[in-house]
PDB file of N, CA and C in Angstrom:
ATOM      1  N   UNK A   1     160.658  77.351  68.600  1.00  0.00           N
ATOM      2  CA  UNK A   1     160.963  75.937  68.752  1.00  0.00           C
ATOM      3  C   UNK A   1     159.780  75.127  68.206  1.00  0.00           C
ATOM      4  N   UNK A   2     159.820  74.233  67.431  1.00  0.00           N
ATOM      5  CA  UNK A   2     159.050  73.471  66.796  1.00  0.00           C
ATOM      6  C   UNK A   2     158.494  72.195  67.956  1.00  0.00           C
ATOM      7  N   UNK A   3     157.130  71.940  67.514  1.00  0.00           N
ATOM      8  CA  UNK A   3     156.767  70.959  68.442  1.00  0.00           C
ATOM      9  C   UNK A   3     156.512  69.679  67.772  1.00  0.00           C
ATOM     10  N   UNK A   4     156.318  68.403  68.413  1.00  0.00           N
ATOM     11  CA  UNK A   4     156.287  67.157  68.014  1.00  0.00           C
ATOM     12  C   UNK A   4     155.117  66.962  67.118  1.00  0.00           C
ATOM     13  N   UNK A   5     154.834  67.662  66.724  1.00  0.00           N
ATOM     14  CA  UNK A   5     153.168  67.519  66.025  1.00  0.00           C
ATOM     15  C   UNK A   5     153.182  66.946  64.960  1.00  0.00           C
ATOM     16  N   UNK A   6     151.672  66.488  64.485  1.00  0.00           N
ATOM     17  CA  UNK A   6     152.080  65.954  63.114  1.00  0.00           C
ATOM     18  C   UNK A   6     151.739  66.962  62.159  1.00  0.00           C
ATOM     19  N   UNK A   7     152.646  66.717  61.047  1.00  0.00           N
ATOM     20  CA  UNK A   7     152.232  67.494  60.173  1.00  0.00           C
ATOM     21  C   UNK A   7     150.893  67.025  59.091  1.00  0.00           C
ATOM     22  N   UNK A   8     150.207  67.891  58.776  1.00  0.00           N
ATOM     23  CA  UNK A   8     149.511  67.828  57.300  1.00  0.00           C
ATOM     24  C   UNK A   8     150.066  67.470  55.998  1.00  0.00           C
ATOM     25  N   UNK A   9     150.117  66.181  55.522  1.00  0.00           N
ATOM     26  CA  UNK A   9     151.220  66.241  54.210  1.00  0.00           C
ATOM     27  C   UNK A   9     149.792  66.642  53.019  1.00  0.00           C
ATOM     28  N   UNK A  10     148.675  66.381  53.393  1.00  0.00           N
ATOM     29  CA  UNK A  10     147.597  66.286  52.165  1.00  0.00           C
ATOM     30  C   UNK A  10     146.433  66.253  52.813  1.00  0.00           C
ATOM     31  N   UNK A  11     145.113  67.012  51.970  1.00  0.00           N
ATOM     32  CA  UNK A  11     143.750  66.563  52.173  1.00  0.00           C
ATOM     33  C   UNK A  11     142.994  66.555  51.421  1.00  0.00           C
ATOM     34  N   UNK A  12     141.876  66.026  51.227  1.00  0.00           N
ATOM     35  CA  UNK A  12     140.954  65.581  49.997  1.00  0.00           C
ATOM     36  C   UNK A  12     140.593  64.495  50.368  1.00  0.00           C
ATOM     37  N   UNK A  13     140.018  64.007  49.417  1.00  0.00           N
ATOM     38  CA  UNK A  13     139.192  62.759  49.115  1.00  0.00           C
ATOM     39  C   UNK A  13     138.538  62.065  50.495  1.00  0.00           C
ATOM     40  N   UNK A  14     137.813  63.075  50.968  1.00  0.00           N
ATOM     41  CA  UNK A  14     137.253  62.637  52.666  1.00  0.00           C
ATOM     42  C   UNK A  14     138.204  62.276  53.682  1.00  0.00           C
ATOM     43  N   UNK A  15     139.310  62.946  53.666  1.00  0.00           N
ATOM     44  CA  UNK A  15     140.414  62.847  54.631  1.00  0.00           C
ATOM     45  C   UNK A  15     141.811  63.723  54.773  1.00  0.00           C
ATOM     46  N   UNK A  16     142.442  63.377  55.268  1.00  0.00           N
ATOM     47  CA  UNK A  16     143.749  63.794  55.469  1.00  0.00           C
ATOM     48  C   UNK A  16     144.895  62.802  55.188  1.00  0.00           C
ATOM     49  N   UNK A  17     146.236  63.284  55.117  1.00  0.00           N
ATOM     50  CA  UNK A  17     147.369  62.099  55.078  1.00  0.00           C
ATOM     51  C   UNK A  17     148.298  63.270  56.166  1.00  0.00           C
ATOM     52  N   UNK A  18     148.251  62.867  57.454  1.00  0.00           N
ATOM     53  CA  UNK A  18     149.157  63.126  58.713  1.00  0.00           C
ATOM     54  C   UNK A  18     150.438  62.486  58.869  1.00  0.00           C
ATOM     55  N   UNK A  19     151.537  63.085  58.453  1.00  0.00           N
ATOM     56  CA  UNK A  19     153.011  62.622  58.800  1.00  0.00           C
ATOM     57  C   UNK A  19     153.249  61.562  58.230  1.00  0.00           C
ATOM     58  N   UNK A  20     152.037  61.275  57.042  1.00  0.00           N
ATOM     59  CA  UNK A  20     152.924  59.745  55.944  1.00  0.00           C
ATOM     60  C   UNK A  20     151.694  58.726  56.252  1.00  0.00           C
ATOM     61  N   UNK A  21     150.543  59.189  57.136  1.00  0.00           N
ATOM     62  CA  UNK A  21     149.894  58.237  57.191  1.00  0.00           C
ATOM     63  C   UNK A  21     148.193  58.644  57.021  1.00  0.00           C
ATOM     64  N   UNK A  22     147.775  57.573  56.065  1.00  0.00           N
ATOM     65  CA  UNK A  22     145.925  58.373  55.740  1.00  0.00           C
ATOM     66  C   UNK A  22     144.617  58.002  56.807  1.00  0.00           C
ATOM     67  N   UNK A  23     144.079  59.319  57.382  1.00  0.00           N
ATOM     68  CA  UNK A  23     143.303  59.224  57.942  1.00  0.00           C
ATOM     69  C   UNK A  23     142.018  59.576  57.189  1.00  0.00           C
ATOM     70  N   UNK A  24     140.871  58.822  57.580  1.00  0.00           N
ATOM     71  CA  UNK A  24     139.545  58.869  56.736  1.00  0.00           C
ATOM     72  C   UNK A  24     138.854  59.697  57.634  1.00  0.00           C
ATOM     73  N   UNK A  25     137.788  60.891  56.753  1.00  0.00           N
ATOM     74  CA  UNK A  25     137.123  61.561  57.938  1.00  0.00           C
ATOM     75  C   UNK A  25     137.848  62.985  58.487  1.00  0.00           C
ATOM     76  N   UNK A  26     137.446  63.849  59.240  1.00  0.00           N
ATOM     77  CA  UNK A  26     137.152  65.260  59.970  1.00  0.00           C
ATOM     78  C   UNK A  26     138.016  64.422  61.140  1.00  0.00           C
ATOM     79  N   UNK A  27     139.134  65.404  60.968  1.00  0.00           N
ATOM     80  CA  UNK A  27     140.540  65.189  61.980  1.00  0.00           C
ATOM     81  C   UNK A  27     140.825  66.337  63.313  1.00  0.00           C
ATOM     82  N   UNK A  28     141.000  65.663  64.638  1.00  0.00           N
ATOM     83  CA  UNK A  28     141.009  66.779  65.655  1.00  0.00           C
ATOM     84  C   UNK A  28     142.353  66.149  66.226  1.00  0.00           C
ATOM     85  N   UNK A  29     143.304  67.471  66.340  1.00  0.00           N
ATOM     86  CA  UNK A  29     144.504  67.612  66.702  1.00  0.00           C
ATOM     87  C   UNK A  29     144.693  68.012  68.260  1.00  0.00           C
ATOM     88  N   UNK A  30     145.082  67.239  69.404  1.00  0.00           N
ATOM     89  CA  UNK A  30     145.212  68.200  70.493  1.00  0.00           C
ATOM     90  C   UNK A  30     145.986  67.868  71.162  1.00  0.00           C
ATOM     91  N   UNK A  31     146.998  69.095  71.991  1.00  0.00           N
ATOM     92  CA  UNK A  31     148.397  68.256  72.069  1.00  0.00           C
ATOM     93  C   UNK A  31     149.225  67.790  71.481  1.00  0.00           C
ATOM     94  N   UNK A  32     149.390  67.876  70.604  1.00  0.00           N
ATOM     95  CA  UNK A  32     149.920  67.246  69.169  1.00  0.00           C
ATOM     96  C   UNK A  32     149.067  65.841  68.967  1.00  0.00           C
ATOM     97  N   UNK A  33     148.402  65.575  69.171  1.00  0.00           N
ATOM     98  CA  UNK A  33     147.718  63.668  69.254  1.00  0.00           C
ATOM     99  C   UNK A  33     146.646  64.188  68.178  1.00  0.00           C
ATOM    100  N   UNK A  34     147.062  63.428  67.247  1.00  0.00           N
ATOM    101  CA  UNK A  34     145.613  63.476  66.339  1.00  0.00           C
ATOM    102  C   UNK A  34     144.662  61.883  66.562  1.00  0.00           C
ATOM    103  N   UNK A  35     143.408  62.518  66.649  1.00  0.00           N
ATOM    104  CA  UNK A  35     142.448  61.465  66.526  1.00  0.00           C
ATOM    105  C   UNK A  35     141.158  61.887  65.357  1.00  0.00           C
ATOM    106  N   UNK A  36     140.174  60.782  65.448  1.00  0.00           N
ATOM    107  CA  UNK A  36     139.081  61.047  64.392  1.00  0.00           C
ATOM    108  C   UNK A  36     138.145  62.106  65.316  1.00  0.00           C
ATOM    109  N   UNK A  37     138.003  62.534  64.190  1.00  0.00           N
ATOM    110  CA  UNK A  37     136.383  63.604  64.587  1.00  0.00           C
ATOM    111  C   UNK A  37     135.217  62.997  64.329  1.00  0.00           C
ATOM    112  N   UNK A  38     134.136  63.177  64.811  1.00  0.00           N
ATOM    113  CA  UNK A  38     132.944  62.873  63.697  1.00  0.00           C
ATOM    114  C   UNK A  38     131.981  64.031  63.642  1.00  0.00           C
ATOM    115  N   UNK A  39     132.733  65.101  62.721  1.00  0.00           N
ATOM    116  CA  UNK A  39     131.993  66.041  62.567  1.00  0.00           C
ATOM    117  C   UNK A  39     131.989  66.104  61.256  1.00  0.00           C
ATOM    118  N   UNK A  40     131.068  66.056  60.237  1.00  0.00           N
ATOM    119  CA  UNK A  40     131.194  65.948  58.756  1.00  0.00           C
ATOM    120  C   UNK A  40     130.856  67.363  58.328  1.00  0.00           C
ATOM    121  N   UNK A  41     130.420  68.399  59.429  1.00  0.00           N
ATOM    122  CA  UNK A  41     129.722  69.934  58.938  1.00  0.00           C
ATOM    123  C   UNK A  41     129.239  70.431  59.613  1.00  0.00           C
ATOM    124  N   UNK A  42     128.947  71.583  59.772  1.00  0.00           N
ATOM    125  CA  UNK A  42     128.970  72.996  60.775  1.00  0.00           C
ATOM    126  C   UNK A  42     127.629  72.573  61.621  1.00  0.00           C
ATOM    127  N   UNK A  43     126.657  71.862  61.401  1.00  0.00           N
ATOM    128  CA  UNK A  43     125.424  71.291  61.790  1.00  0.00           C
ATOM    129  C   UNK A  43     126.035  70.243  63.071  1.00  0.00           C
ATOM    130  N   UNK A  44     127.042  69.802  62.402  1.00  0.00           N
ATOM    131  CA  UNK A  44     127.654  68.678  63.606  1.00  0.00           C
ATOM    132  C   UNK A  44     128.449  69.764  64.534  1.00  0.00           C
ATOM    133  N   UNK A  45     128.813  70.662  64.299  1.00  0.00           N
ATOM    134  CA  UNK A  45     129.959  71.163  65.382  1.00  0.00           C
ATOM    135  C   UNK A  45     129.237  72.345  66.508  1.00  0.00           C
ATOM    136  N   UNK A  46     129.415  71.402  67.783  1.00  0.00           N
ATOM    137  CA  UNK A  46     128.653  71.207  68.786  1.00  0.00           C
ATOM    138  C   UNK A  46     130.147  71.426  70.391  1.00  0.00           C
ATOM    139  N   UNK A  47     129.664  72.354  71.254  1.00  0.00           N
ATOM    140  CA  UNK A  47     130.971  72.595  72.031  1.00  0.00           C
ATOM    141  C   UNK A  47     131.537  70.821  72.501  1.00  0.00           C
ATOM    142  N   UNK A  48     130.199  70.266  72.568  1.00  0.00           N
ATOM    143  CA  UNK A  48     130.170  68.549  72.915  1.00  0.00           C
ATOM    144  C   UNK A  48     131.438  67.716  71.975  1.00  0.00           C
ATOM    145  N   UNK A  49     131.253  68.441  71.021  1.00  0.00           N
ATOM    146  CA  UNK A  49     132.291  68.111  69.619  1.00  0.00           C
ATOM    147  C   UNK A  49     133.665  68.303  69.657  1.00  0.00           C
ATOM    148  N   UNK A  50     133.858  69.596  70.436  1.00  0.00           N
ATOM    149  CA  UNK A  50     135.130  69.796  70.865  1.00  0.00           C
ATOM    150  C   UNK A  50     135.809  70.102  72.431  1.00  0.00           C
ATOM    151  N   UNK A  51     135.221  68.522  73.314  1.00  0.00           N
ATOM    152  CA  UNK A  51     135.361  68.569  74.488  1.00  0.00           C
ATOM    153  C   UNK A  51     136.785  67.961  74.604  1.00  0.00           C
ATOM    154  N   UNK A  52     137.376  67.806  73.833  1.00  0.00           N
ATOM    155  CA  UNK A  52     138.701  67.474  73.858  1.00  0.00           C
ATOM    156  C   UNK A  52     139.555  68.656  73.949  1.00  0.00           C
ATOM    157  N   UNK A  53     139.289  69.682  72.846  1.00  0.00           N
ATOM    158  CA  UNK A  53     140.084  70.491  73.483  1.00  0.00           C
ATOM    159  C   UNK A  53     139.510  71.469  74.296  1.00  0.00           C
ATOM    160  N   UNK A  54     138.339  71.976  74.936  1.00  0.00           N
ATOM    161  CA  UNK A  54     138.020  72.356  76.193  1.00  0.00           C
ATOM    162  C   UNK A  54     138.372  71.837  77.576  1.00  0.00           C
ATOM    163  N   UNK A  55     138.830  70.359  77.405  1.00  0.00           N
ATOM    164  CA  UNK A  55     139.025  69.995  78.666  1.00  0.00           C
ATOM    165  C   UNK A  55     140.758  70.370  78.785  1.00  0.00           C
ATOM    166  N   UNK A  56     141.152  70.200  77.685  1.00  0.00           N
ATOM    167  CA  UNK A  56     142.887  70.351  77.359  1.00  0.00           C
ATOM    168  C   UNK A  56     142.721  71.785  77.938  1.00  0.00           C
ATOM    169  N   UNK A  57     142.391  72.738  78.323  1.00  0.00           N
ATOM    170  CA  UNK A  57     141.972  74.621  78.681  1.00  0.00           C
ATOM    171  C   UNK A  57     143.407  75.158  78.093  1.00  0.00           C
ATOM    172  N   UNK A  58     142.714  76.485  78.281  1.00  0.00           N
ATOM    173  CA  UNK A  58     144.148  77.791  78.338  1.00  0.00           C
ATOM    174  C   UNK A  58     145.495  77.184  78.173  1.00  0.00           C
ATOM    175  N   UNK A  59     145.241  76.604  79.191  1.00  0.00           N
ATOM    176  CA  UNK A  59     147.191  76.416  79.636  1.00  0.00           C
ATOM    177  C   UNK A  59     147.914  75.246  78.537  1.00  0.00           C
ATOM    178  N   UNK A  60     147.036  74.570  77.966  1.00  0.00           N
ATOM    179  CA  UNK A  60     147.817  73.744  76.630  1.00  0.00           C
ATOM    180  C   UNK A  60     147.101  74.066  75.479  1.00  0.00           C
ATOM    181  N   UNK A  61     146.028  74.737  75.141  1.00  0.00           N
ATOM    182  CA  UNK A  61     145.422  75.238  73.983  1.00  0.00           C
ATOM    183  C   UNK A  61     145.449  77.096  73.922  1.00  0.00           C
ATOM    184  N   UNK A  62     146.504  77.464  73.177  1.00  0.00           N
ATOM    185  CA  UNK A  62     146.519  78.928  73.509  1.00  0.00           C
ATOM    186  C   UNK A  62     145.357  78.866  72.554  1.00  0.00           C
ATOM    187  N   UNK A  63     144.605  78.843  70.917  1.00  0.00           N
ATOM    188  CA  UNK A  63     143.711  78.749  70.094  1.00  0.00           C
ATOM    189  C   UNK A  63     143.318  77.550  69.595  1.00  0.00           C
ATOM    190  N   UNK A  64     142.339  77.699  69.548  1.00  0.00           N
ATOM    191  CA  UNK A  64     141.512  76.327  67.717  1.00  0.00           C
ATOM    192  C   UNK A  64     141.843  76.558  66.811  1.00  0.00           C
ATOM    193  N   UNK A  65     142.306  76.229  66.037  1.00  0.00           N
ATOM    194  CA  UNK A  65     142.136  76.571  64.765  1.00  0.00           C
ATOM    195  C   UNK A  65     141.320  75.630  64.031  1.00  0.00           C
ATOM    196  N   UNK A  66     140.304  75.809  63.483  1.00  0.00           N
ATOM    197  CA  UNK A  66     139.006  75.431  62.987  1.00  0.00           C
ATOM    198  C   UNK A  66     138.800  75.393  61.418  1.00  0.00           C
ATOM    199  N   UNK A  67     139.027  74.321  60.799  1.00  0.00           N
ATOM    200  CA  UNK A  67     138.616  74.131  59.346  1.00  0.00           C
ATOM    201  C   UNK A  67     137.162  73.573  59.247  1.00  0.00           C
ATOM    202  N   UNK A  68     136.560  74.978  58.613  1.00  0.00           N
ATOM    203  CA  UNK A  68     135.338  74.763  58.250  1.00  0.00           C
ATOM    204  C   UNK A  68     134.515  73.534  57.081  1.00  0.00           C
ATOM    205  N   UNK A  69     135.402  73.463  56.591  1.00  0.00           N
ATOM    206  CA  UNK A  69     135.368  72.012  54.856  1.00  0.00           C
ATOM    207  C   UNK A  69     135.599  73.236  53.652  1.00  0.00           C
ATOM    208  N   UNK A  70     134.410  73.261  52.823  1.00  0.00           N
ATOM    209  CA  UNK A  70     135.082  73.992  51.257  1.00  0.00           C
ATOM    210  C   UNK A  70     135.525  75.017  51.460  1.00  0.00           C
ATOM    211  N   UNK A  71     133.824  75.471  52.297  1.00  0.00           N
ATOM    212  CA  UNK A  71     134.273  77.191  52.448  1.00  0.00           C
ATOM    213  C   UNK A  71     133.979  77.704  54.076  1.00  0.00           C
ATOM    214  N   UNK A  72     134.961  78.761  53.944  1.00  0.00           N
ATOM    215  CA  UNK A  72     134.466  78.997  55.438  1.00  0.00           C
ATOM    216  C   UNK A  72     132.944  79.602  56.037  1.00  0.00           C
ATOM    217  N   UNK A  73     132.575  79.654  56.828  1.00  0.00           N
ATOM    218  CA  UNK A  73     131.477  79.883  57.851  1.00  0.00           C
ATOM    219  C   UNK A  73     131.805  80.333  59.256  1.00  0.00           C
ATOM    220  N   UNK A  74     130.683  81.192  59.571  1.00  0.00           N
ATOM    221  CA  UNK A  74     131.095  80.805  61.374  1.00  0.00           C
ATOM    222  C   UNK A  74     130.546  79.906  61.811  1.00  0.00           C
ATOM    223  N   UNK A  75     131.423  80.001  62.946  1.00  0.00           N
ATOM    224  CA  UNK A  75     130.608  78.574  64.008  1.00  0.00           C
ATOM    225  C   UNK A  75     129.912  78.695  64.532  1.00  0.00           C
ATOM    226  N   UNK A  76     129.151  77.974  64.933  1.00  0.00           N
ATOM    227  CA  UNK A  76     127.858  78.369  65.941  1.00  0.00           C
ATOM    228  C   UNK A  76     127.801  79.095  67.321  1.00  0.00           C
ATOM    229  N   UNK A  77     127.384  79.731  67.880  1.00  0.00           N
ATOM    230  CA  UNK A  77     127.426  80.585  68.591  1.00  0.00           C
ATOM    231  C   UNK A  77     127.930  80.087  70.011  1.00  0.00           C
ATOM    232  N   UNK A  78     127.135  78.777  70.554  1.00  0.00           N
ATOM    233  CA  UNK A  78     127.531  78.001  71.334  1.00  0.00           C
ATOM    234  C   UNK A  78     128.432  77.505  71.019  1.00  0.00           C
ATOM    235  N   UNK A  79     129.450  76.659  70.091  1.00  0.00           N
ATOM    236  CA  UNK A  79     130.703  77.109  70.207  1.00  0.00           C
ATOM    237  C   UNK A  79     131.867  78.269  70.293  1.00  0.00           C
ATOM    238  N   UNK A  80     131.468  79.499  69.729  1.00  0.00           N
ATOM    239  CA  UNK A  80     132.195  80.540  70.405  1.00  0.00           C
ATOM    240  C   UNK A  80     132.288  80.852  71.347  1.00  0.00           C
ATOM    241  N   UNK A  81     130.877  80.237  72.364  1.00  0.00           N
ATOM    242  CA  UNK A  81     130.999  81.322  73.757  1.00  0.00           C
ATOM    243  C   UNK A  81     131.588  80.112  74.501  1.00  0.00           C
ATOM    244  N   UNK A  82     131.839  78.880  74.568  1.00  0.00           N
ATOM    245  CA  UNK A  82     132.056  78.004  74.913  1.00  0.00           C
ATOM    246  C   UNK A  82     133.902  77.900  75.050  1.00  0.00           C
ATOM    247  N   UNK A  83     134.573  77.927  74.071  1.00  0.00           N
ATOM    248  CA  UNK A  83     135.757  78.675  73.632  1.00  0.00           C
ATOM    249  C   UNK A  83     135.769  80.017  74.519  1.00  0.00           C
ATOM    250  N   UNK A  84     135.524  80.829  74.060  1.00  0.00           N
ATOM    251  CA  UNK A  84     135.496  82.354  75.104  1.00  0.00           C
ATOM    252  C   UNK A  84     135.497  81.756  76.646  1.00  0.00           C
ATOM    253  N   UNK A  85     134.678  81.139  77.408  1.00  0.00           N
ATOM    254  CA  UNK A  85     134.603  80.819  78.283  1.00  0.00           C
ATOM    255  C   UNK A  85     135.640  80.089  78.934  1.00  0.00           C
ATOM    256  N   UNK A  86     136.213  79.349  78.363  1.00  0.00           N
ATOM    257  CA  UNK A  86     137.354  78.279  78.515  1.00  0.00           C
ATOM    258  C   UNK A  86     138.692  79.692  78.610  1.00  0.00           C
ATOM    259  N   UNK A  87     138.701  80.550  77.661  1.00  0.00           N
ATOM    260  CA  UNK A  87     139.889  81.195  77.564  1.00  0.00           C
ATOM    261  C   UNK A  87     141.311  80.886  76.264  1.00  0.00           C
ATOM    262  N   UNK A  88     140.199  80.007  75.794  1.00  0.00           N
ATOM    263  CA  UNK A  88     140.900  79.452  74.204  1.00  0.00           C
ATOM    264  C   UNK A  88     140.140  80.151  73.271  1.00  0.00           C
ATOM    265  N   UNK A  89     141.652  80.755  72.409  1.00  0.00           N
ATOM    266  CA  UNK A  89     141.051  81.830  71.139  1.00  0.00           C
ATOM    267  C   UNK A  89     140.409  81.005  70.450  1.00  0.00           C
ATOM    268  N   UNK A  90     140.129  81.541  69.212  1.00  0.00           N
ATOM    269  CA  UNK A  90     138.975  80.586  67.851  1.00  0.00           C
ATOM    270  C   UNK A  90     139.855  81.452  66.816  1.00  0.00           C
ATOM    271  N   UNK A  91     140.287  81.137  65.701  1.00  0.00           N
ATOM    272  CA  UNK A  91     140.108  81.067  64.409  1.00  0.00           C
ATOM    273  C   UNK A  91     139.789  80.072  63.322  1.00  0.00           C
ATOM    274  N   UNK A  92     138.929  80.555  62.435  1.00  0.00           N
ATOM    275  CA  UNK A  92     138.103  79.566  61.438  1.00  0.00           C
ATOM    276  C   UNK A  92     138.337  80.019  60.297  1.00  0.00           C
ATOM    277  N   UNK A  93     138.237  79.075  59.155  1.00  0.00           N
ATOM    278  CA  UNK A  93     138.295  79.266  57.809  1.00  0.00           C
ATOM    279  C   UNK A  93     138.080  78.262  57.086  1.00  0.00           C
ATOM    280  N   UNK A  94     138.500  78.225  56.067  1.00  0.00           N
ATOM    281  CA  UNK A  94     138.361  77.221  54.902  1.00  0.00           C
ATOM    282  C   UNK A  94     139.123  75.920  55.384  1.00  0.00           C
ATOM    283  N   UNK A  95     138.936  74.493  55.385  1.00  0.00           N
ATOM    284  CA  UNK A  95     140.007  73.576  55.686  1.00  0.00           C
ATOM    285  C   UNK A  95     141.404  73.610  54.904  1.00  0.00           C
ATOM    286  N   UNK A  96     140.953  74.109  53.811  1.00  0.00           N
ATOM    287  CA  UNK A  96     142.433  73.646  53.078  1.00  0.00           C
ATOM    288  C   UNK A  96     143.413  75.105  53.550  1.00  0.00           C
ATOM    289  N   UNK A  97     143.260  76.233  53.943  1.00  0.00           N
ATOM    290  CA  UNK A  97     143.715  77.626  54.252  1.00  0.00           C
ATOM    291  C   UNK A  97     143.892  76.941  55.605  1.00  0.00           C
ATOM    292  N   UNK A  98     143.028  76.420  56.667  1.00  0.00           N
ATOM    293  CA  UNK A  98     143.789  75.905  58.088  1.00  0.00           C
ATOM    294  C   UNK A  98     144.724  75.216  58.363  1.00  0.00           C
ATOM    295  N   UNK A  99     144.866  73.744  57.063  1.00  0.00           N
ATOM    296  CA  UNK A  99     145.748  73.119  56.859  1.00  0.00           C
ATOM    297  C   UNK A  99     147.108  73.192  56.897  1.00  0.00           C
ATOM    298  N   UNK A 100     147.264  74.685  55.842  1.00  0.00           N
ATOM    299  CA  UNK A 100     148.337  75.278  55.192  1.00  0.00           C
ATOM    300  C   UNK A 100     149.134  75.911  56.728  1.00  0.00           C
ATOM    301  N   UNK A 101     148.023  76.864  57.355  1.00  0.00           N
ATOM    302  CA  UNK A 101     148.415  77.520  58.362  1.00  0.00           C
ATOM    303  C   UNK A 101     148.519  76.649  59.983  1.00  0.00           C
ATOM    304  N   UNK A 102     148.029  75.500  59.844  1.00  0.00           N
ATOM    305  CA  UNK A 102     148.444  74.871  61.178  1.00  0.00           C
ATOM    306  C   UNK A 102     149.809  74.420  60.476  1.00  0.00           C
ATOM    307  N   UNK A 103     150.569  74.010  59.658  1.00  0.00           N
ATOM    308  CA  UNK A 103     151.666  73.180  59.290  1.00  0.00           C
ATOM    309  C   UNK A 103     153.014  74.995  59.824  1.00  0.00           C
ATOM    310  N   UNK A 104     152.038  76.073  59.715  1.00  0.00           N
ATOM    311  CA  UNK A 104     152.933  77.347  59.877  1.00  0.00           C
ATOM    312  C   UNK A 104     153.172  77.178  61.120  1.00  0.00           C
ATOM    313  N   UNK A 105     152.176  76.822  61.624  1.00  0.00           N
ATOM    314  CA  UNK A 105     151.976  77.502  63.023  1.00  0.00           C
ATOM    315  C   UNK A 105     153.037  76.791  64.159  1.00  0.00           C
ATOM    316  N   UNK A 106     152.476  75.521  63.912  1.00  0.00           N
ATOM    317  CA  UNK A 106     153.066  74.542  64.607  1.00  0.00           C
ATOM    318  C   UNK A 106     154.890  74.670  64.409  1.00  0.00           C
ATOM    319  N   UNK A 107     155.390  74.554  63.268  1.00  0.00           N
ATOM    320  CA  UNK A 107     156.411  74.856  63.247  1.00  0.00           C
ATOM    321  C   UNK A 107     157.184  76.041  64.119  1.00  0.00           C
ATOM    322  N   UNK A 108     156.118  76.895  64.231  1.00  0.00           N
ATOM    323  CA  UNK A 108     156.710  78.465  65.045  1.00  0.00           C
ATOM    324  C   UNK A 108     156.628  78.009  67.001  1.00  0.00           C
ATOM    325  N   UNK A 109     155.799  76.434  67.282  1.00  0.00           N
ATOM    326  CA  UNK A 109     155.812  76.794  68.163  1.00  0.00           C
ATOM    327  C   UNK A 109     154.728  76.954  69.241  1.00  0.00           C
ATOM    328  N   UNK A 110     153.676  77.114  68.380  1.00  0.00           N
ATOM    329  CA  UNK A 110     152.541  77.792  68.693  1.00  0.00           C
ATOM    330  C   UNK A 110     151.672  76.870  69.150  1.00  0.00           C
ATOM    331  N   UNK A 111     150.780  76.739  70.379  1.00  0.00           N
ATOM    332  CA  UNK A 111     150.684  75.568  71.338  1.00  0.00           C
ATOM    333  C   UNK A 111     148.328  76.331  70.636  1.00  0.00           C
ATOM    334  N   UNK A 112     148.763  75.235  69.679  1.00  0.00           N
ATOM    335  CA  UNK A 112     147.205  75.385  69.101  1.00  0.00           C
ATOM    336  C   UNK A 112     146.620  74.239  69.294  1.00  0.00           C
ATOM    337  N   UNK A 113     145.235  73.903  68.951  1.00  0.00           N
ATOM    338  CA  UNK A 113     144.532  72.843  68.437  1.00  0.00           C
ATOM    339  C   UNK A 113     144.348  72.930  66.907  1.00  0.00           C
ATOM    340  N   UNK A 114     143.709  72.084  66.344  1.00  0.00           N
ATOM    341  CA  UNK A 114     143.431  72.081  64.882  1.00  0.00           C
ATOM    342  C   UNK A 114     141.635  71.386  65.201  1.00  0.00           C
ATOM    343  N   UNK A 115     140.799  71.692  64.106  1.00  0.00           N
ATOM    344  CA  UNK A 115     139.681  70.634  64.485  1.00  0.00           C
ATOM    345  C   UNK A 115     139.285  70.978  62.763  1.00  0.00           C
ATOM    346  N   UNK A 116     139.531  69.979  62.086  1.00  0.00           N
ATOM    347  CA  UNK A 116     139.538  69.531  60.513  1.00  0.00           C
ATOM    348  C   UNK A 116     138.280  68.985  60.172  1.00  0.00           C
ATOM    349  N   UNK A 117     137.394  69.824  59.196  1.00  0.00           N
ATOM    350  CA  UNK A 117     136.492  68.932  58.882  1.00  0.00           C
ATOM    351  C   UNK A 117     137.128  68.641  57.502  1.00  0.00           C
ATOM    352  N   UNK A 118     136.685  67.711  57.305  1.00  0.00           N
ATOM    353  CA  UNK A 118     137.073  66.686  56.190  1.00  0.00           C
ATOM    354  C   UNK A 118     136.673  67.318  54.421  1.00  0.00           C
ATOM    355  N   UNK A 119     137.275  67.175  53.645  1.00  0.00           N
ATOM    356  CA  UNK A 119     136.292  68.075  52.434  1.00  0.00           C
ATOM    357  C   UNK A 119     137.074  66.572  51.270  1.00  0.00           C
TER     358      UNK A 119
END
């Protein structure tokens, strides 16, 4: 069953375009509610960074899914254990490969977060 979420129609040029509409900036999805991030890069991403969806826990965030910007990286350590702790999975990658795969995901159902850095 598909959920109310928005979709990803595009990203580039320091943003996203969500369901027909352009957002400027590193985009965090939770609950289906997208708002701004202000994380421009892996230096910014801080568990503090993603207290939105830590406070959302387990029971409405089964994973993150985490767009790194060009290329992927891991995250910082204190965000993994932070995540681990909560009981919300982590997967990370490239933004434009998270993009592709939150627009999958969501469609299937799948009760994720997104946290977009901007490229």
């Amino acid at each position: 069953m598909a959920r109310d979420a928005p979709s990803i129609d595009a990203y580039g040029d320091g943003g996203f375009r969500l369901s027909g509409a352009r957002h400027e900036g590193s985009v965090l999805i939770v609950q289906d509610q997208a708002q701004a991030w202000p994380v421009s890069g892996v230096a910014d991403l801080t568990p503090e960074s993603l207290s939105a969806i830590l406070g959302a826990g387990s029971r409405d965030v089964e994973f993150l899914l985490l767009g790194m910007g060009v290329a992927n990286a891991l995250p910082p350590r204190a965000v993994r254990e932070a995540l681990a702790k909560a009981g919300i999975g982590l997967e990370f990658m490239d933004t434009p490969t998270a993009a592709r795969m939150y627009n999958v995901l969501t469609a299937e159902g799948r009760r994720l977060a997104a946290a977009l850095i901007a490229i």
